[in-house]
Protein backbone atom coordinates (compact mmCIF):
# COMPACT_ATOMS: atom_id res chain seq x y z
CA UNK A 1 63.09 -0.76 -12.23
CA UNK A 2 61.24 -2.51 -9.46
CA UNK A 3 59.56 0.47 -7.03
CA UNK A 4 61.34 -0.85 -4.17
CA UNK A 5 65.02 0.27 -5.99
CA UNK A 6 63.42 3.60 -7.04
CA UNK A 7 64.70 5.94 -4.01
CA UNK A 8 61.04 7.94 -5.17
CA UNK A 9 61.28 11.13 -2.76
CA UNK A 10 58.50 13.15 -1.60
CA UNK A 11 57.90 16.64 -1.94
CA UNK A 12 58.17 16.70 2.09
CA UNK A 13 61.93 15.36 2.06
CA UNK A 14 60.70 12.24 3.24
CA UNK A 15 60.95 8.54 1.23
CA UNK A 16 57.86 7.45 -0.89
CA UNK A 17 56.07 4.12 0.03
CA UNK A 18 54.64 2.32 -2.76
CA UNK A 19 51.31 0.85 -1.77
CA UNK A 20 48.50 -0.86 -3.44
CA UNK A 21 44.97 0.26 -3.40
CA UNK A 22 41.17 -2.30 -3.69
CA UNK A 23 39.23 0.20 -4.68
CA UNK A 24 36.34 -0.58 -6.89
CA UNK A 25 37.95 1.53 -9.80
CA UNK A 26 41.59 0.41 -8.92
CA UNK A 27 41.49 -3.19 -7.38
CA UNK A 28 45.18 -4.53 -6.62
CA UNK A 29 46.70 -1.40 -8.73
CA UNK A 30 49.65 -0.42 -7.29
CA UNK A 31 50.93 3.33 -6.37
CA UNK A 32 53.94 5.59 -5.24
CA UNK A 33 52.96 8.67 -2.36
CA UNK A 34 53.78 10.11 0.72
CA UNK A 35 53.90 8.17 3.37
CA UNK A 36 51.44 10.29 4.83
CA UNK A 37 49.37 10.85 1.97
CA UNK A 38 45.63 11.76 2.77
CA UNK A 39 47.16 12.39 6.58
CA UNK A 40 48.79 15.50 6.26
CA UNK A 41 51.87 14.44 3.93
CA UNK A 42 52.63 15.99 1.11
CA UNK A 43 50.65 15.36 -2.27
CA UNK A 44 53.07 13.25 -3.83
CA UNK A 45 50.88 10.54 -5.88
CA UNK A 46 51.75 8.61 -8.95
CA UNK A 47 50.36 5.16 -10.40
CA UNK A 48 53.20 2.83 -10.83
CA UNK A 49 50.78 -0.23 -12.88
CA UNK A 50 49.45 1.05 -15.44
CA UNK A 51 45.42 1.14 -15.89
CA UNK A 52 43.37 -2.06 -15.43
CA UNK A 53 41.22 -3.21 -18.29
CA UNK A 54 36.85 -3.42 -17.53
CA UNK A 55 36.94 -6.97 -17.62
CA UNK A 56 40.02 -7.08 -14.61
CA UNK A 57 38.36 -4.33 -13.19
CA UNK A 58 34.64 -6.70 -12.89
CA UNK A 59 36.12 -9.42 -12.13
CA UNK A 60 39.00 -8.76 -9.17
CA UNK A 61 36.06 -7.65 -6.70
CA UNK A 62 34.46 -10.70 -7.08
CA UNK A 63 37.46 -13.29 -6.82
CA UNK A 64 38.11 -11.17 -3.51
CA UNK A 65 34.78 -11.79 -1.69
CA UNK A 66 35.42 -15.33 -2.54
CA UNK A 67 38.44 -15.76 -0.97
CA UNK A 68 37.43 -13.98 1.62
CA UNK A 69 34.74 -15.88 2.23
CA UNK A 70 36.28 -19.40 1.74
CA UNK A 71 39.00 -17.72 4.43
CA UNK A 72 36.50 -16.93 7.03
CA UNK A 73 34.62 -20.98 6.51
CA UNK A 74 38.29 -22.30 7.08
CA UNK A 75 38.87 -20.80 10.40
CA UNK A 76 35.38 -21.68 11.15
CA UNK A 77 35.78 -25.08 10.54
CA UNK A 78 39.25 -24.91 12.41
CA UNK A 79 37.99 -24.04 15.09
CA UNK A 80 35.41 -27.02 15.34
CA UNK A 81 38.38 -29.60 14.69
CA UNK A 82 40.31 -28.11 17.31
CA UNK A 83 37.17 -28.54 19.71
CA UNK A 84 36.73 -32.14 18.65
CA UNK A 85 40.31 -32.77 18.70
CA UNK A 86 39.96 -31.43 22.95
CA UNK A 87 37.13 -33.56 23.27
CA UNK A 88 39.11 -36.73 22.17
CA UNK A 89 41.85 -36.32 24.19
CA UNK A 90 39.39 -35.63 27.42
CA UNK A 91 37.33 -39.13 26.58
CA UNK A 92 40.93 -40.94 26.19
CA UNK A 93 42.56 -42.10 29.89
């Protein structure tokens, strides 16, 4: 059953989120808590993937600062087509 069909309740009353952490130890593993949890809520907490394997664990970081990287050049580079893109239609009468 999909955690989004689950109807997970918290100890507080309150409807679980599920929510997925990038920690180093956890990166893109997914979890059920409070909505509030670390905030105040209640201490509802339960993995819903189970563990990741070393190799998935060593290599998910990396593919992130990657991406994240490439992300960042593209806007860069966005931005200095838009800029050439004003400066063409200013030369042309």
């Amino acid at each position: 059953m999909s955690p989004t069909t689950r109807n997970l309740d918290c100890f507080c009353g309150k409807r679980a989120v599920t929510r997925t952490t990038w920690t180093k130890e956890n990166p893109g593993r997914r979890f059920n808590a409070c909505l509030h949890f670390g905030r105040g809520g209640c201490r509802l907490f339960e993995w819903e993937d189970p563990p990741m394997c070393h190799r998935a664990k060593a290599i998910i970081p990396g593919l992130l600062r990657k991406i994240n990287k490439l992300e960042g050049e593209t806007k860069k580079l966005e931005s200095e087509v838009q800029k050439l893109e004003d400066k063409v239609s200013q030369l042309q009468p």
